[in-house]
C-alpha atoms as a PDB file:
ATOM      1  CA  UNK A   1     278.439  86.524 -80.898  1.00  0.00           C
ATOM      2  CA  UNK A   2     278.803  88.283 -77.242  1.00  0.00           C
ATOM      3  CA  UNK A   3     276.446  89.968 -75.161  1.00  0.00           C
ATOM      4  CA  UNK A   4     277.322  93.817 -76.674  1.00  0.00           C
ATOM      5  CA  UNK A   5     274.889  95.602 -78.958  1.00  0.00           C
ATOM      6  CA  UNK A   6     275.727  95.451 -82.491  1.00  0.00           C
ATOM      7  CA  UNK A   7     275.411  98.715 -84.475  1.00  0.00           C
ATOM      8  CA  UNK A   8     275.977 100.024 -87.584  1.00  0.00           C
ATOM      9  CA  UNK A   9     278.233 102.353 -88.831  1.00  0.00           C
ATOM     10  CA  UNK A  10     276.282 105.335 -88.357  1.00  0.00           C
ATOM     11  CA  UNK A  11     275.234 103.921 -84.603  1.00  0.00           C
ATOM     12  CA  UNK A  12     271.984 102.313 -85.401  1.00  0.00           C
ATOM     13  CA  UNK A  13     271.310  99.223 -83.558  1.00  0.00           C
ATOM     14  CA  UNK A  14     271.557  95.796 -85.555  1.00  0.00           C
ATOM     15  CA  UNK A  15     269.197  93.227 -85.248  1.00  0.00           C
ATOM     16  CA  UNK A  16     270.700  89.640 -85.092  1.00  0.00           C
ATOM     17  CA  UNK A  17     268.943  87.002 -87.131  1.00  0.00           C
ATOM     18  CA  UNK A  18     267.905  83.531 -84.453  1.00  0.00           C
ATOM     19  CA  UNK A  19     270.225  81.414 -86.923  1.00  0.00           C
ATOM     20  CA  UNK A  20     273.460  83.352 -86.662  1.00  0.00           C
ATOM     21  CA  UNK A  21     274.494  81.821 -83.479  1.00  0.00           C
ATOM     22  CA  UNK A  22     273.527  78.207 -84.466  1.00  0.00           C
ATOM     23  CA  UNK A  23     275.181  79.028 -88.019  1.00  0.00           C
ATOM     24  CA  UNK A  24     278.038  79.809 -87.345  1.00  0.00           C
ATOM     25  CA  UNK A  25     279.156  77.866 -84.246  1.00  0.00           C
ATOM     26  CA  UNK A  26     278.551  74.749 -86.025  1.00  0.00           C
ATOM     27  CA  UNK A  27     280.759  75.958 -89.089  1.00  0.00           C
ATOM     28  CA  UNK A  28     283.037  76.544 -86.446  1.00  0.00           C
ATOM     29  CA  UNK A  29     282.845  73.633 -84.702  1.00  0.00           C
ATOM     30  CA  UNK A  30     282.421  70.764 -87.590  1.00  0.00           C
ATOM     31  CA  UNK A  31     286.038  72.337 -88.732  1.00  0.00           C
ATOM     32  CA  UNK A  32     287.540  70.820 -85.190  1.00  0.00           C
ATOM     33  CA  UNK A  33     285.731  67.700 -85.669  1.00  0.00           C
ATOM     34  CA  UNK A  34     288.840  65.148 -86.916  1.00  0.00           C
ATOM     35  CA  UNK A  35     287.804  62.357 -89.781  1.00  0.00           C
ATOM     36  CA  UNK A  36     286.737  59.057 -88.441  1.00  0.00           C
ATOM     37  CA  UNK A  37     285.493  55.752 -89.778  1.00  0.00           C
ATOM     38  CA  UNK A  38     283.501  55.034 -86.801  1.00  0.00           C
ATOM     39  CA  UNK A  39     281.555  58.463 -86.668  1.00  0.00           C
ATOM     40  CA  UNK A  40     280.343  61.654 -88.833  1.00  0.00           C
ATOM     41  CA  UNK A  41     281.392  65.009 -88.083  1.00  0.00           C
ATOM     42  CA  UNK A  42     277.955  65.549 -86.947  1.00  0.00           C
ATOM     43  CA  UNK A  43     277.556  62.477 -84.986  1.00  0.00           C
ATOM     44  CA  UNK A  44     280.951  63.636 -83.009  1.00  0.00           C
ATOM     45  CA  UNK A  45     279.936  67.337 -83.060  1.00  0.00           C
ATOM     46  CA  UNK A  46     276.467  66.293 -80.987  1.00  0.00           C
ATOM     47  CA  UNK A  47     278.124  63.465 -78.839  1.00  0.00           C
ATOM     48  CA  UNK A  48     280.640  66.035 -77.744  1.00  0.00           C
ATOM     49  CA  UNK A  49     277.241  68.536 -76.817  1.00  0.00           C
ATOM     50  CA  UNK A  50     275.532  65.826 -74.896  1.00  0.00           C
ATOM     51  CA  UNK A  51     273.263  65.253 -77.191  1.00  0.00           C
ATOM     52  CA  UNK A  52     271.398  62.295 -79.460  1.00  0.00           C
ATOM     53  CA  UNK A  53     273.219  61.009 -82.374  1.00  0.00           C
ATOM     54  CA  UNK A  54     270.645  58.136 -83.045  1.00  0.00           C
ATOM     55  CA  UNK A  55     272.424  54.828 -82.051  1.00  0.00           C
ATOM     56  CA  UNK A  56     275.746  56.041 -81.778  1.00  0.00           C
ATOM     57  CA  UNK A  57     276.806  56.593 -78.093  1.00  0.00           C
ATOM     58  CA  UNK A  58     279.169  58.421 -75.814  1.00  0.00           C
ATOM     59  CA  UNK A  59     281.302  54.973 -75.623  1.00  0.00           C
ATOM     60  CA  UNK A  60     282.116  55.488 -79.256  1.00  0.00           C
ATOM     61  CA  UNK A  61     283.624  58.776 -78.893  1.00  0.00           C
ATOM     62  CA  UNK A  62     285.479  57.858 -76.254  1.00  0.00           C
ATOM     63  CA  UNK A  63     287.023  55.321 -78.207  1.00  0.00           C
ATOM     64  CA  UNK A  64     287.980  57.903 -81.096  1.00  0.00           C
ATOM     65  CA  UNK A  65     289.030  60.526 -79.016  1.00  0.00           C
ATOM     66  CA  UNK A  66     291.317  57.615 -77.091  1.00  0.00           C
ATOM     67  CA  UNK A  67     292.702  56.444 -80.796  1.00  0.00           C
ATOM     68  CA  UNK A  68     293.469  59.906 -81.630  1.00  0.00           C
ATOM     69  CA  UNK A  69     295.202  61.609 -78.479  1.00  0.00           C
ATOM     70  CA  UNK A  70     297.576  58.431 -78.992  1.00  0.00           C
ATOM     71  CA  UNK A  71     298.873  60.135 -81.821  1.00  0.00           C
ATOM     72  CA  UNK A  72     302.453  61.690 -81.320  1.00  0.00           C
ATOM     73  CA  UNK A  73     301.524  64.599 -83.457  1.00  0.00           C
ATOM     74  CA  UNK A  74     300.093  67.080 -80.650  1.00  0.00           C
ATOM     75  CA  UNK A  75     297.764  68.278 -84.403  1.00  0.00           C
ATOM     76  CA  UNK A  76     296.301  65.759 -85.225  1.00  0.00           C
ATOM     77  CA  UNK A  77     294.591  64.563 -81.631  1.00  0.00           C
ATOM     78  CA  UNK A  78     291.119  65.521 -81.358  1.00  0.00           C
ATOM     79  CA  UNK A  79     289.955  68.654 -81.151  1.00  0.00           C
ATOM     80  CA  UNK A  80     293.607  70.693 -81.626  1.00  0.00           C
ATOM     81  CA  UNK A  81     293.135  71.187 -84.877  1.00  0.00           C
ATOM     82  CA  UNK A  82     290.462  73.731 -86.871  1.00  0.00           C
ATOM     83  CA  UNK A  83     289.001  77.408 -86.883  1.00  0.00           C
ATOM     84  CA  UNK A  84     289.302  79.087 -83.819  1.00  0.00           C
ATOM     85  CA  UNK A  85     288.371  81.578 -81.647  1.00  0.00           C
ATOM     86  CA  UNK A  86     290.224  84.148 -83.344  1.00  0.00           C
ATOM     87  CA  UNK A  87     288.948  82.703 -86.652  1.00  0.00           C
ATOM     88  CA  UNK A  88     285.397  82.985 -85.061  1.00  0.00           C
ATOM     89  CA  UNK A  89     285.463  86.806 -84.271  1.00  0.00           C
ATOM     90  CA  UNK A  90     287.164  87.627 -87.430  1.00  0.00           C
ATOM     91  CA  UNK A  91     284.386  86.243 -89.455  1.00  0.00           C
ATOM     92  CA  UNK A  92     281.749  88.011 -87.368  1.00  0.00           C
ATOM     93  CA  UNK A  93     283.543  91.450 -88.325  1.00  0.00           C
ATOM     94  CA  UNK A  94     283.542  90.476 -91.694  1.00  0.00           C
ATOM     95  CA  UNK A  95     280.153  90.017 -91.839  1.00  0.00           C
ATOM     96  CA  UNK A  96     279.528  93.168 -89.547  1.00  0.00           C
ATOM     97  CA  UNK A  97     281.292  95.041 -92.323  1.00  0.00           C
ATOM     98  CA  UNK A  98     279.378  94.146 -95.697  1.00  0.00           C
ATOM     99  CA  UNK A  99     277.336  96.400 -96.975  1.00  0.00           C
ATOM    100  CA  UNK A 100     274.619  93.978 -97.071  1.00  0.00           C
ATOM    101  CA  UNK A 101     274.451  94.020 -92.762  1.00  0.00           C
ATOM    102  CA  UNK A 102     274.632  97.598 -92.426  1.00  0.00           C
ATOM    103  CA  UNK A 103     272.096  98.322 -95.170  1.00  0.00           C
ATOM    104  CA  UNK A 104     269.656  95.987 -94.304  1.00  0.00           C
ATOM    105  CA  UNK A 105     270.540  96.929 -90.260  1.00  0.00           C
ATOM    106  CA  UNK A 106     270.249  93.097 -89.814  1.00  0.00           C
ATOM    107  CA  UNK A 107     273.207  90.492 -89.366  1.00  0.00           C
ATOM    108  CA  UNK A 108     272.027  87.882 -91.330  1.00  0.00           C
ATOM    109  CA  UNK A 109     272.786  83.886 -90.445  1.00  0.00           C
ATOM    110  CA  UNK A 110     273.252  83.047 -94.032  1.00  0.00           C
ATOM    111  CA  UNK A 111     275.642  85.628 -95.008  1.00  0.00           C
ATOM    112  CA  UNK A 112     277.790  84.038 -92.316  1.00  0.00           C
ATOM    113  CA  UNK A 113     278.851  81.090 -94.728  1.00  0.00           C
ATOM    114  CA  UNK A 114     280.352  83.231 -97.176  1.00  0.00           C
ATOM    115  CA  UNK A 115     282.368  85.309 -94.067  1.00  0.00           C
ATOM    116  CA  UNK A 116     283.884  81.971 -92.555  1.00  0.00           C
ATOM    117  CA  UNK A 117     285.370  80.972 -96.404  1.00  0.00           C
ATOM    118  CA  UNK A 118     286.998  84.106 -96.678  1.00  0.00           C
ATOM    119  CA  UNK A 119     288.428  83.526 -93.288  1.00  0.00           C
ATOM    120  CA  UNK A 120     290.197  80.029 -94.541  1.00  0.00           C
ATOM    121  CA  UNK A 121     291.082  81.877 -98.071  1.00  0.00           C
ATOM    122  CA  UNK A 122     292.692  84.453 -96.114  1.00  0.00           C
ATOM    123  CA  UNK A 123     294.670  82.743 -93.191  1.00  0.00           C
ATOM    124  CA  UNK A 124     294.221  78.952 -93.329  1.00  0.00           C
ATOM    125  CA  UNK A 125     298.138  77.847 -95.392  1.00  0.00           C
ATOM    126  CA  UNK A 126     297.541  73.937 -95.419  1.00  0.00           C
ATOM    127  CA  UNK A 127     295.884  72.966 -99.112  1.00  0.00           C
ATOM    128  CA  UNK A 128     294.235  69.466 -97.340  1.00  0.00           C
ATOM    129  CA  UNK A 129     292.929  72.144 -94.365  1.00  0.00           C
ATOM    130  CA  UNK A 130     291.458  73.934 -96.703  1.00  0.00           C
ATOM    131  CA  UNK A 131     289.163  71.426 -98.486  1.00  0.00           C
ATOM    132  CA  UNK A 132     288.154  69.763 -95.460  1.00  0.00           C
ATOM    133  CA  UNK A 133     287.311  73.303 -93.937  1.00  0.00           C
ATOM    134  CA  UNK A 134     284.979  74.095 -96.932  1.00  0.00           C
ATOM    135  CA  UNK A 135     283.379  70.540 -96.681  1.00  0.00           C
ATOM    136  CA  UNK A 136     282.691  71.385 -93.260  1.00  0.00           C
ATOM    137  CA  UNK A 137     280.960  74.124 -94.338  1.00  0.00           C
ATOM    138  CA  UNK A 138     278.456  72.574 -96.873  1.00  0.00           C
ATOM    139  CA  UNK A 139     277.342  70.020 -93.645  1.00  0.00           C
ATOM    140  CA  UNK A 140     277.011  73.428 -91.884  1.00  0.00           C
ATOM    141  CA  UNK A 141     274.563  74.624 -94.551  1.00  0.00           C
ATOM    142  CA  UNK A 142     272.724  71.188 -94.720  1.00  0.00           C
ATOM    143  CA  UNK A 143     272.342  71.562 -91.083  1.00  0.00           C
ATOM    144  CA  UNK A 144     271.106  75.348 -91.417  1.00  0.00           C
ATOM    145  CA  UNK A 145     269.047  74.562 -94.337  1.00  0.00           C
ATOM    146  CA  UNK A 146     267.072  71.920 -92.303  1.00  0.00           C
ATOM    147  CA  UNK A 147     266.429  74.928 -89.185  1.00  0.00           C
ATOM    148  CA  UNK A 148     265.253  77.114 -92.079  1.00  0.00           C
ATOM    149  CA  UNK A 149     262.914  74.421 -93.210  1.00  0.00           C
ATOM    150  CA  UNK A 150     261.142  74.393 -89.476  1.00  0.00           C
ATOM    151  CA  UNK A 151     261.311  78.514 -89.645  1.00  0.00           C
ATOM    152  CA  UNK A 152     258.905  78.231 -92.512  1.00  0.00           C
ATOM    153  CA  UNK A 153     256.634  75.574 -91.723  1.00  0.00           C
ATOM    154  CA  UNK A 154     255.951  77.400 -88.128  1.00  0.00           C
ATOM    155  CA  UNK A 155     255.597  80.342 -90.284  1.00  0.00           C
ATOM    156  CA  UNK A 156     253.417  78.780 -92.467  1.00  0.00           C
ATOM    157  CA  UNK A 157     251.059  77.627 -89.615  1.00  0.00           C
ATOM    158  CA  UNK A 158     251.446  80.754 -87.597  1.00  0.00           C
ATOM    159  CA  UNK A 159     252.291  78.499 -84.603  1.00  0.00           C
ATOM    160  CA  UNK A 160     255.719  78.820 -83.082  1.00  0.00           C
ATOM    161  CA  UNK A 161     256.512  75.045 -82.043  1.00  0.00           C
ATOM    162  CA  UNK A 162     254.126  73.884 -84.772  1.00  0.00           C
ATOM    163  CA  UNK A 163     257.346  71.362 -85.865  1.00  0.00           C
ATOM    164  CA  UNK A 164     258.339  70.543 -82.577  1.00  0.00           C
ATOM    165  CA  UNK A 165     254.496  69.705 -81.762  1.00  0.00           C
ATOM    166  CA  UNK A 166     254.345  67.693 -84.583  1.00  0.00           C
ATOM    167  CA  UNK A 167     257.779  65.958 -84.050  1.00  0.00           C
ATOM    168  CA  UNK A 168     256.356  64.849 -80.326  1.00  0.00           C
ATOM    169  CA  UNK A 169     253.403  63.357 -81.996  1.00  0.00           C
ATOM    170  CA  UNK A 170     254.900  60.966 -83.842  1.00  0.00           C
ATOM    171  CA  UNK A 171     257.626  60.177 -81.081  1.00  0.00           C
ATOM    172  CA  UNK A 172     254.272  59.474 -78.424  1.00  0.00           C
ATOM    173  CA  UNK A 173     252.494  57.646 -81.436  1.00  0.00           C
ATOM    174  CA  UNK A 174     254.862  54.885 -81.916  1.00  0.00           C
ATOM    175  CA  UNK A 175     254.811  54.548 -78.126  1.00  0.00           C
ATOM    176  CA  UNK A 176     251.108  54.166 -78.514  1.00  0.00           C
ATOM    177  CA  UNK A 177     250.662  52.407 -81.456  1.00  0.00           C
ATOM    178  CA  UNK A 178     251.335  48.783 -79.557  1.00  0.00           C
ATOM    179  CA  UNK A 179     249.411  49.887 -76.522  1.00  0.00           C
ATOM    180  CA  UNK A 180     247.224  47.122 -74.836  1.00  0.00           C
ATOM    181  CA  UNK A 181     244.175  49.657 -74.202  1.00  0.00           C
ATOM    182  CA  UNK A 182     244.767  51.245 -77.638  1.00  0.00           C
ATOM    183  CA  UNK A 183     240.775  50.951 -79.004  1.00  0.00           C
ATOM    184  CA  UNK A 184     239.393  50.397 -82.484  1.00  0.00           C
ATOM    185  CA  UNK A 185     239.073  54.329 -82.581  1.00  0.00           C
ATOM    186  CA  UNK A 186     243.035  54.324 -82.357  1.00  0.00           C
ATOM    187  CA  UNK A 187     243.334  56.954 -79.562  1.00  0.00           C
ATOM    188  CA  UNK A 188     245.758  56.761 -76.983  1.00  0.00           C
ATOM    189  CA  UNK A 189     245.983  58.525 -74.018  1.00  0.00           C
ATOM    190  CA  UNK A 190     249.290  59.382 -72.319  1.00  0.00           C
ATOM    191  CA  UNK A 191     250.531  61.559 -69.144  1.00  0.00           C
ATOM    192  CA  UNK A 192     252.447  64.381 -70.562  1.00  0.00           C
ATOM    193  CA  UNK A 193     255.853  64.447 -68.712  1.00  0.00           C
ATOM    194  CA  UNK A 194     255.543  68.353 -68.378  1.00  0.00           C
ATOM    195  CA  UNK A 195     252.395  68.742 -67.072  1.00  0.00           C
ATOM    196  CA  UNK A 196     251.848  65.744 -65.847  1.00  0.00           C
ATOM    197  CA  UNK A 197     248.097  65.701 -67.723  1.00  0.00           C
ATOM    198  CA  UNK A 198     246.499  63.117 -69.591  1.00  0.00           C
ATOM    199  CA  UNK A 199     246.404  63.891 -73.399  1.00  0.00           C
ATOM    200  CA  UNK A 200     244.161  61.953 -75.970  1.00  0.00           C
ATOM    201  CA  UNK A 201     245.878  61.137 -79.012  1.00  0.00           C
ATOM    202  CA  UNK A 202     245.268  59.562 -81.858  1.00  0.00           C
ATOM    203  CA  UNK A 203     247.349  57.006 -83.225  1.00  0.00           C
ATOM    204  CA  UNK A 204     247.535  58.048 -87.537  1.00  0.00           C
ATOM    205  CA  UNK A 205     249.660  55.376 -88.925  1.00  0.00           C
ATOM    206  CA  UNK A 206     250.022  56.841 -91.989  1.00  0.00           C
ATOM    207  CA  UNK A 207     251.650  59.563 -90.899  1.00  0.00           C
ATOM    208  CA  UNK A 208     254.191  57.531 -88.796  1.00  0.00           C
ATOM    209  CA  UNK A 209     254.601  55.339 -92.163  1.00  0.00           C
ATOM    210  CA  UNK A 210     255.329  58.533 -94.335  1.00  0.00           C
ATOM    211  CA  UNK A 211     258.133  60.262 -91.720  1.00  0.00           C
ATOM    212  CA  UNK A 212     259.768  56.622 -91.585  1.00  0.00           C
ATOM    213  CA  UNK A 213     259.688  56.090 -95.554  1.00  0.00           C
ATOM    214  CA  UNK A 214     261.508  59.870 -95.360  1.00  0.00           C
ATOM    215  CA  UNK A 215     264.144  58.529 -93.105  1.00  0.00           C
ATOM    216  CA  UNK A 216     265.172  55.831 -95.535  1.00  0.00           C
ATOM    217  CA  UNK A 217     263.473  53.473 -93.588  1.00  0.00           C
ATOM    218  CA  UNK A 218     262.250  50.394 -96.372  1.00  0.00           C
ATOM    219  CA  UNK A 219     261.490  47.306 -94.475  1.00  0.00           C
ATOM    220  CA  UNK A 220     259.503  46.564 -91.178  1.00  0.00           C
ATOM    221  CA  UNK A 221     263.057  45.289 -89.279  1.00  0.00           C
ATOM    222  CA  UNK A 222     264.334  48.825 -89.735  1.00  0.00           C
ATOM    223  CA  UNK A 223     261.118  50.547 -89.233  1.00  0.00           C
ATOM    224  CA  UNK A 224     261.023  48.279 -85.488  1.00  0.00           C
ATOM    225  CA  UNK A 225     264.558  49.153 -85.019  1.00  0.00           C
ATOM    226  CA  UNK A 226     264.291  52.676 -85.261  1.00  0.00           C
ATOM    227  CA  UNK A 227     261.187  53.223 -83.149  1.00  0.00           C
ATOM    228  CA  UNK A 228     262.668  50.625 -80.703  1.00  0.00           C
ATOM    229  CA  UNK A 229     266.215  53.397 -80.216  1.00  0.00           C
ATOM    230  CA  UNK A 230     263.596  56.574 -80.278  1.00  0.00           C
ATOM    231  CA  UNK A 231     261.577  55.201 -77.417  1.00  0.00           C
ATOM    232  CA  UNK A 232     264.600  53.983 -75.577  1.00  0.00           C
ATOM    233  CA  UNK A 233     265.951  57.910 -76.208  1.00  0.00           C
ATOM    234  CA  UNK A 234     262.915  58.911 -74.759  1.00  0.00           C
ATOM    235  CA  UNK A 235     263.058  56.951 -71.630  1.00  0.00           C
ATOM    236  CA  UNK A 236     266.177  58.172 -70.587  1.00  0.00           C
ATOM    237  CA  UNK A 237     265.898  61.683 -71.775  1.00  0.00           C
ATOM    238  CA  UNK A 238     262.454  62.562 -70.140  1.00  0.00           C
ATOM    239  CA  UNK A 239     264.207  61.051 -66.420  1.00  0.00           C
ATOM    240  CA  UNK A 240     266.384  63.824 -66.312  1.00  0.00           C
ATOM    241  CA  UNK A 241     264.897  66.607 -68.785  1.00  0.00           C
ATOM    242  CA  UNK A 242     260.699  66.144 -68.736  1.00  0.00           C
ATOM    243  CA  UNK A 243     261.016  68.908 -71.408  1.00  0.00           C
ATOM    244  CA  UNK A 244     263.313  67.195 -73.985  1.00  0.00           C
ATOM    245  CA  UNK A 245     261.948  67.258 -77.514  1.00  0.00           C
ATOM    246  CA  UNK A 246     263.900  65.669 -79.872  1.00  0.00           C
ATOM    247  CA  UNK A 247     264.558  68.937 -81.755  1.00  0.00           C
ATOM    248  CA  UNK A 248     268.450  68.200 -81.748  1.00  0.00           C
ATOM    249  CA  UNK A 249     267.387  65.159 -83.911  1.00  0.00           C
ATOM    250  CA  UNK A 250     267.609  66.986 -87.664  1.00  0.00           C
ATOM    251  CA  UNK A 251     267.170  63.799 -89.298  1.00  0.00           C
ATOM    252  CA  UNK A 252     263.629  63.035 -87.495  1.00  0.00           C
ATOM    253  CA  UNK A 253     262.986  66.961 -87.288  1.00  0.00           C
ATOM    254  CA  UNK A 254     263.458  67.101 -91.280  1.00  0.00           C
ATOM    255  CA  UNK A 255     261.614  64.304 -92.293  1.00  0.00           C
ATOM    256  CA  UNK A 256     258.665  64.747 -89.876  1.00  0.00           C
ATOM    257  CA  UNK A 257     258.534  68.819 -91.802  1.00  0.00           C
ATOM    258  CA  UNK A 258     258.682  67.065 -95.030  1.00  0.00           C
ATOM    259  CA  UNK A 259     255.567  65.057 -94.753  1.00  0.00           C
ATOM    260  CA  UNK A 260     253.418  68.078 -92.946  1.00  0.00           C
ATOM    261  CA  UNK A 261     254.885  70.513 -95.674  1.00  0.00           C
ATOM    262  CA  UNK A 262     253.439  67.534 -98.616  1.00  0.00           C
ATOM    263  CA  UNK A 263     250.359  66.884 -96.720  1.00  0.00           C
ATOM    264  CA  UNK A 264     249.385  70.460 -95.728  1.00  0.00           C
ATOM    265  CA  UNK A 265     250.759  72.480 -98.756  1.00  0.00           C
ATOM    266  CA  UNK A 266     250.804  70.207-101.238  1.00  0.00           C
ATOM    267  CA  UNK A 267     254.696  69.642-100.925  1.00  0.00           C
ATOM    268  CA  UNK A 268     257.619  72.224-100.467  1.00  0.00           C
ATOM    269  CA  UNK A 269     257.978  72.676-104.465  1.00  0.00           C
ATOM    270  CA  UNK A 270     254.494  74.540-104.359  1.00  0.00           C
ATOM    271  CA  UNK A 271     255.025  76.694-101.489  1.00  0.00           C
ATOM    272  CA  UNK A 272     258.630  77.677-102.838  1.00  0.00           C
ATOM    273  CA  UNK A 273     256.458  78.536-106.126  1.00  0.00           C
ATOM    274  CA  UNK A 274     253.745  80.382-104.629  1.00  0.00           C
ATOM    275  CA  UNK A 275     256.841  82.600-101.880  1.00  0.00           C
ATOM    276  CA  UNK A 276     258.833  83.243-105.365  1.00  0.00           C
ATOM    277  CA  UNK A 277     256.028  84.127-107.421  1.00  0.00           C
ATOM    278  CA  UNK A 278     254.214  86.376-105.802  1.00  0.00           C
ATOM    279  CA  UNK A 279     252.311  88.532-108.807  1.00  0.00           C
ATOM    280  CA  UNK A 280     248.829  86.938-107.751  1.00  0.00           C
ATOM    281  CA  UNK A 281     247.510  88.851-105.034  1.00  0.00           C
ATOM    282  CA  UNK A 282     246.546  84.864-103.114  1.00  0.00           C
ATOM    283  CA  UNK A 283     250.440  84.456-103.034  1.00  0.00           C
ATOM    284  CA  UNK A 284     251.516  87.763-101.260  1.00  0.00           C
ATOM    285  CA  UNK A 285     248.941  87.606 -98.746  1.00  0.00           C
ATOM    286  CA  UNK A 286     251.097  84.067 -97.737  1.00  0.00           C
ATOM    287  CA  UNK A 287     253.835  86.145 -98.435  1.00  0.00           C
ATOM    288  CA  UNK A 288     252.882  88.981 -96.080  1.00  0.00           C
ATOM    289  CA  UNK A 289     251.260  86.896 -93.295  1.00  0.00           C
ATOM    290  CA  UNK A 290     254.242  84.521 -93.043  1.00  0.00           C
ATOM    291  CA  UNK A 291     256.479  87.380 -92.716  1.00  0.00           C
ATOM    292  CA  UNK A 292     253.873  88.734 -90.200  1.00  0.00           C
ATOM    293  CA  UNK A 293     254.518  86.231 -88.150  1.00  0.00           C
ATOM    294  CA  UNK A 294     258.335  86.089 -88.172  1.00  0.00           C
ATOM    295  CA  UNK A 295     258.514  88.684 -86.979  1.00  0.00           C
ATOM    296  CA  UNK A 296     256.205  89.110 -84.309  1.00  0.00           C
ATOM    297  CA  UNK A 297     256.470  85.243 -83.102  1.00  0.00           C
ATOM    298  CA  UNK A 298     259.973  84.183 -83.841  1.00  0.00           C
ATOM    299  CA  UNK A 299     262.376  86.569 -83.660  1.00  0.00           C
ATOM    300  CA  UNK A 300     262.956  88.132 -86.833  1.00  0.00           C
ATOM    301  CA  UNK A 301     263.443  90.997 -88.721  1.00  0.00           C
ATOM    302  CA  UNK A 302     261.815  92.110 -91.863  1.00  0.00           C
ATOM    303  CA  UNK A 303     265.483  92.103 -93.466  1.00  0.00           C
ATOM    304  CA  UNK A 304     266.298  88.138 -92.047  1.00  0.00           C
ATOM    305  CA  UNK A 305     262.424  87.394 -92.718  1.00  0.00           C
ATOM    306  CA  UNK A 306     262.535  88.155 -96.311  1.00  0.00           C
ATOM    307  CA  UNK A 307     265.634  86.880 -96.808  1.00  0.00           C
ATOM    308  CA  UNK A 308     264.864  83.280 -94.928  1.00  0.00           C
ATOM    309  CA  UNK A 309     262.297  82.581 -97.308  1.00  0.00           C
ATOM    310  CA  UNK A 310     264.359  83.743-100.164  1.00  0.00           C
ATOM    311  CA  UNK A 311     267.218  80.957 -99.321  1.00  0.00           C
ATOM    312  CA  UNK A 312     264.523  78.680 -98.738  1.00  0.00           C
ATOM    313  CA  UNK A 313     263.288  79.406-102.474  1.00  0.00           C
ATOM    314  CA  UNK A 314     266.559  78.780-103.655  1.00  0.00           C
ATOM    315  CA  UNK A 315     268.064  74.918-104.428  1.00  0.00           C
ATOM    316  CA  UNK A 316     271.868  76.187-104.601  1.00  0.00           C
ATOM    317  CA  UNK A 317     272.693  74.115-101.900  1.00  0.00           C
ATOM    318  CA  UNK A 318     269.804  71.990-100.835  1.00  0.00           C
ATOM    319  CA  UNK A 319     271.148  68.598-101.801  1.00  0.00           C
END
């Protein structure tokens, strides 16, 4: 995005929405990821960025990126072929330039989508390029639709980290849950890495069922696996980074904000009903104070604000 300040037309400064930079780099970036049977685009977008793509490791990309720079074709090795740099800034002025951005004085992160496919209409020849470039894009949405999910679910709790919290407590209570000193009360108490305190918790299995039946996770030897790879994540993360928190994980991160969004609103479905209609007075109050504190905790805009929970009361693209 650079460092500059935006402005519009007329020299009024632009606000830029949080999600623009995550938006579009990994539109960007998925574009340069090649196809492989051993790993997603995703997978090799976040091995290649150092960080967790569940049980897949580093060795595995090596092995791709090995197989692939073997080709003869200078194209096809990894990472030579996709948007660019140049493909980058020219989709930022397009979306600098709709009328949209400059009335709303805001450059929003969902508009963005629309700016990269005119890009590959306009200067991307290759037909096969093409339709792997605008699958690319609907994982880039996915991946943007999940952030917007944990936008609105802080919102909605008027707590900043009110995911990430969450997302911690179920990593720590599967740690806990096969404690020795874990009591009949089921509370747990553990030395917080950061500050190095001990912090009571207690251990709600329920919960911990409900996020791993939202993973896809059926039987016990997949429920054991999975906890088994978080808490070796864990381990090795909080040696070098006491402050990791598994936000980089959208699988976990989206399943952990589906169960608090169906336990604590009565699922998603209701609070896109009561944000989309908002003719009882009850439902813009939520309206107002969730906008409230968008803006005043997390970095919005009243332009990106209202239009975040807009997309988020929209299904266009949410499978």
């Amino acid at each position: 995005i650079g460092n500059r300040d935006k402005t519009t037309f007329t020299n009024e400064k632009l606000h830029i929405d949080p999600n623009l930079n995550y938006a579009i780099s990994v539109a960007v970036v998925l574009s340069r990821m090649p196809n492989s049977d051993k790993l997603t685009p995703v997978e090799m977008m976040k091995l290649a960025a150092g960080d967790v793509a569940g049980e897949k490791s580093i060795k595995t990309l090596n092995e791709v990126i090995n197989d692939l720079n073997n080709d003869p074709d200078i194209t096809k090795r990894f990472g030579q072929k996709g948007l660019g740099h140049r493909n980058l800034g020219r989709a930022l002025q397009m979306l600098l330039e709709r009328s949209e951005t400059q009335e709303g004085r805001c450059m929003y992160a969902g508009d963005v989508f629309r700016a990269v496919e005119s890009v590959i209409l306009d200067y991307v020849q290759d037909a096969n390029d093409r339709v792997k470039y605008f699958n690319d894009i609907k994982i880039a949405k996915e991946l943007y639709r999940k952030n917007v999910m944990t936008t609105i679910f802080n919102a909605y709790m008027d707590e900043p980290n009110a995911v990430e919290k969450d997302v911690m407590g179920y990593v720590n209570m599967i740690i806990g849950v096969d404690a020795k000193n874990l009591g009949a009360d089921k509370i747990w108490t553990y030395q917080d890495p950061q500050t190095g305190k001990l912090v009571p918790l207690r251990i709600d299995e329920t919960f911990i069922n409900s996020v791993e039946e939202r993973l896809g996770l059926k039987n016990d030897e997949q429920k054991q696996s999975f906890r088994t790879t978080i808490t070796k994540i864990y381990g090795q993360k909080m040696i070098k980074d006491p402050s990791y928190n598994f936000m980089d994980n959208n699988d976990l991160v989206k399943a952990v904000t589906d169960v608090r969004l169906k336990s604590d609103i009565a699922g998603a479905g209701s609070l896109i009903g009561a944000l989309s209609n908002r003719t009882n007075e009850e439902n813009q109050k939520l309206y107002g104070r969730m906008i409230d504190t968008m803006v005043r905790k997390l970095g919005y805009c009243n332009t990106c604000a209202e239009k975040t929970i807009e997309y988020f009361c929209t299904h266009d693209d949410s499978n």
